[in-house]
C-alpha atoms as a PDB file:
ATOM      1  CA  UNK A   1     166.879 100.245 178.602  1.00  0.00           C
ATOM      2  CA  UNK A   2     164.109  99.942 180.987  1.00  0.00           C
ATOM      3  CA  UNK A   3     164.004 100.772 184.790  1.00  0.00           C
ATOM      4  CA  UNK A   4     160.928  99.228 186.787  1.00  0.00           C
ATOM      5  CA  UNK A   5     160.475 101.736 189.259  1.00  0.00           C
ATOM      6  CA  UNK A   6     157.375 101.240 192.077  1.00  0.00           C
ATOM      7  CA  UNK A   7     159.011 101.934 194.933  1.00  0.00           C
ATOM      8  CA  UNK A   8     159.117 105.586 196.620  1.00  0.00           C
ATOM      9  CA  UNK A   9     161.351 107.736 199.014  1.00  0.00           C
ATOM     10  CA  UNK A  10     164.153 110.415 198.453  1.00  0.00           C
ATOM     11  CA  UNK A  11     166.598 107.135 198.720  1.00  0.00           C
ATOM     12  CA  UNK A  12     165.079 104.981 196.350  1.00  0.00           C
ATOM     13  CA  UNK A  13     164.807 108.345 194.220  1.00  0.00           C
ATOM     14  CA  UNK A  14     168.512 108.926 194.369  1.00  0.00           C
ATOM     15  CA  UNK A  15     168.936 105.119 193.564  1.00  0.00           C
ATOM     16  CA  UNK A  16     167.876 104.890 190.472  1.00  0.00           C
ATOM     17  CA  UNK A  17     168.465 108.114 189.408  1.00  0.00           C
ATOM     18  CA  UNK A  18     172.035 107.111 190.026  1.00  0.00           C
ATOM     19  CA  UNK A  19     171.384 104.087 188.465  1.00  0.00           C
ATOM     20  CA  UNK A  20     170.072 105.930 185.287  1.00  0.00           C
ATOM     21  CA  UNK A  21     172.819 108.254 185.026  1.00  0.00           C
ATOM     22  CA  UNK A  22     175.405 105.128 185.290  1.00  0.00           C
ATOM     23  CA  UNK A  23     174.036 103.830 182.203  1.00  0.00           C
ATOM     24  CA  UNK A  24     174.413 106.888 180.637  1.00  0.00           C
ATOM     25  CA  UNK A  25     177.549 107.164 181.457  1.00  0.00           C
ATOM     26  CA  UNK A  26     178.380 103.547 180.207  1.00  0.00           C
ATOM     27  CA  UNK A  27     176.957 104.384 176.542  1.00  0.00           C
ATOM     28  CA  UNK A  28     177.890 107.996 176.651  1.00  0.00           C
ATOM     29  CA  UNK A  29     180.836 106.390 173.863  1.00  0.00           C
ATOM     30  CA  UNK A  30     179.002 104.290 172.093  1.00  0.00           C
ATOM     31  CA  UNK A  31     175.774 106.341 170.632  1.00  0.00           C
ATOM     32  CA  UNK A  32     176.115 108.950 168.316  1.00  0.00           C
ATOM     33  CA  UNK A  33     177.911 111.910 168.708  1.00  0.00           C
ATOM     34  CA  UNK A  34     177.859 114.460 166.240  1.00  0.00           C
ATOM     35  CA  UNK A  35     174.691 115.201 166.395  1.00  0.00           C
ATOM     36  CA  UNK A  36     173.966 113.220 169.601  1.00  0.00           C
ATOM     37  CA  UNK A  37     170.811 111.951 169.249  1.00  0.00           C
ATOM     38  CA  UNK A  38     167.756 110.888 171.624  1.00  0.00           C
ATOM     39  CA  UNK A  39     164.692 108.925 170.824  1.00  0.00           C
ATOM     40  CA  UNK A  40     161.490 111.422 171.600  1.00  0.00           C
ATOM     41  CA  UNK A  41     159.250 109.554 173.390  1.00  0.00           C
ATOM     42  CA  UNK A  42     162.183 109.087 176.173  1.00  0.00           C
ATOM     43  CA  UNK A  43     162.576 112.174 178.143  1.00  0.00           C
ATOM     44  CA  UNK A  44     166.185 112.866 178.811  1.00  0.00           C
ATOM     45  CA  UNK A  45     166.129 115.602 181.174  1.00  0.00           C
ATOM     46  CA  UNK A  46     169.909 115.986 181.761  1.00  0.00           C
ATOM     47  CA  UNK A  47     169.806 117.431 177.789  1.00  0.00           C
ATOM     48  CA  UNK A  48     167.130 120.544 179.534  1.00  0.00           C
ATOM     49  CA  UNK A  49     163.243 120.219 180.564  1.00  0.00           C
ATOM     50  CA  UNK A  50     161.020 123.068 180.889  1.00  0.00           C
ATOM     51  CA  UNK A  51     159.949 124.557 184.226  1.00  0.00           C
ATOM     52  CA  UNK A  52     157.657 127.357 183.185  1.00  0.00           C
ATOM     53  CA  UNK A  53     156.917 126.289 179.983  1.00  0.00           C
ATOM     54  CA  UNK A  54     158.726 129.161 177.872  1.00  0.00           C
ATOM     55  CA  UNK A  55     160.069 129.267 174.816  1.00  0.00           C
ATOM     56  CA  UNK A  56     163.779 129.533 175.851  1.00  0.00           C
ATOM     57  CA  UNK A  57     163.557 126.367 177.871  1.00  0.00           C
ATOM     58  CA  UNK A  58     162.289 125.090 175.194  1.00  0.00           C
ATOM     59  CA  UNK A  59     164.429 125.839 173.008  1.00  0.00           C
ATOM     60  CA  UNK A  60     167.602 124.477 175.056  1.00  0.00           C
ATOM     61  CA  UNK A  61     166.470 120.899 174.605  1.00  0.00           C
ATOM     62  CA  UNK A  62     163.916 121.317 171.451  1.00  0.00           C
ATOM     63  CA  UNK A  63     166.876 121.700 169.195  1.00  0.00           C
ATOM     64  CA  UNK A  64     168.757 118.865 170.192  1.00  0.00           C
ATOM     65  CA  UNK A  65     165.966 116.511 169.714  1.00  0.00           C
ATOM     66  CA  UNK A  66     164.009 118.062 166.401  1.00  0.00           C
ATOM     67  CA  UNK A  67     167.069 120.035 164.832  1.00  0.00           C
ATOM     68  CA  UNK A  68     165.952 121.822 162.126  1.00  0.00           C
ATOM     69  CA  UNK A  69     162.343 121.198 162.790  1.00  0.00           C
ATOM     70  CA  UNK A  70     162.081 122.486 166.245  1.00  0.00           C
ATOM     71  CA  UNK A  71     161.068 126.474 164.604  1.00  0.00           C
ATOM     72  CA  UNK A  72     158.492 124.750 162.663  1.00  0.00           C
ATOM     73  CA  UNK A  73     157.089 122.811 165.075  1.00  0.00           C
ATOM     74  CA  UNK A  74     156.816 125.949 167.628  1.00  0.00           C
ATOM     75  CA  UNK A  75     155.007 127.395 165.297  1.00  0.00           C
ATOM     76  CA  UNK A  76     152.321 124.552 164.575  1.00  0.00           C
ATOM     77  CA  UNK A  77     151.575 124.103 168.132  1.00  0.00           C
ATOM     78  CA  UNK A  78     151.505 127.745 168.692  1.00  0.00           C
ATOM     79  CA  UNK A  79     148.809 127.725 166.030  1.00  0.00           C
ATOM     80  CA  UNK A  80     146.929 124.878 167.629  1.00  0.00           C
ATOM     81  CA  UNK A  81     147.346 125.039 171.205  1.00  0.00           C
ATOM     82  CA  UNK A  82     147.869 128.570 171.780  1.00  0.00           C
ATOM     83  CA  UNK A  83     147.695 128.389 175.675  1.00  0.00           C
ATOM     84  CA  UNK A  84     150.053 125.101 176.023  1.00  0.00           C
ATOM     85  CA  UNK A  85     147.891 122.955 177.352  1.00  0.00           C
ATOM     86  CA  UNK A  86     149.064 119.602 176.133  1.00  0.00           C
ATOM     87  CA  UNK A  87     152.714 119.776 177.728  1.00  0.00           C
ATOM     88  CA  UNK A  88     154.806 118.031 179.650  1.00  0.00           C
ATOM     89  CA  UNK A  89     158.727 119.212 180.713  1.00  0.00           C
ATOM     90  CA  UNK A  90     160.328 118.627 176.999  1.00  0.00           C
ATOM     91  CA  UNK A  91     156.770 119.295 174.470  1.00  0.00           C
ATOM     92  CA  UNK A  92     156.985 121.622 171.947  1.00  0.00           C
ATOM     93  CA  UNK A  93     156.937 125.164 173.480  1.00  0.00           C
ATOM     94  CA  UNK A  94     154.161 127.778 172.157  1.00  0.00           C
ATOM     95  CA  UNK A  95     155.560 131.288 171.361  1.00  0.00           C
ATOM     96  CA  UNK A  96     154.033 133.846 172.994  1.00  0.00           C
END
C-alpha cells in the first residue's frame, strides 16, 4: 500500500497519518502473527524508531524485523561504520 503524500501542514500530517494507521488497523488480522512480520525497506515506526541512535532503541524494533540476525548485524555495522553515520530512525544500531 502506497500513500502519495505532497501536500504539507500539521492537518494534512494528521490526515494521513490517520489514514495510515486505518489501514493498519484493517490488516492488523490478516498478516502474520506469530512472528508478525514487516518488510524492511518500509519503516513502521509504531513497532519503535530510534531517536538518539542507541543501541536499546535499536534493539526495540531491530528484533522484530531481523530476529535472530539483529546481534549479528550490530556487530557488522559496528565493525564498519563505527560512528553511525549511515542511519536513519530503524538502521542497524552500532554498539558503543
Amino acid at each position: 500500500y502506497v500513500i502519495d503524500w505532497s501536500e504539507s501542514g500539521d492537518d494534512v500530517e494528521k490526515d494521513y497519518l490517520g489514514r495510515a494507521r486505518e489501514m493498519y488497523r484493517f490488516m492488523t488480522p490478516y498478516v502474520s502473527s506469530n512472528p508478525r512480520e514487516a518488510f524492511l525497506s518500509y519503516r513502521d515506526l509504531d513497532i519503535g524508531s530510534s531517536v538518539n541512535s542507541t543501541y536499546d532503541e535499536g534493539k526495540i524494533y531491530g528484533v522484530k524485523y531481523f530476529k535472530d540476525n539483529f546481534q549479528r548485524l550490530v556487530d557488522i555495522k559496528t565493525s564498519i561504520d563505527a560512528e553511525n553515520f549511515w542511519r536513519n530512525e530503524q538502521s542497524i544500531p552500532v554498539r558503543r
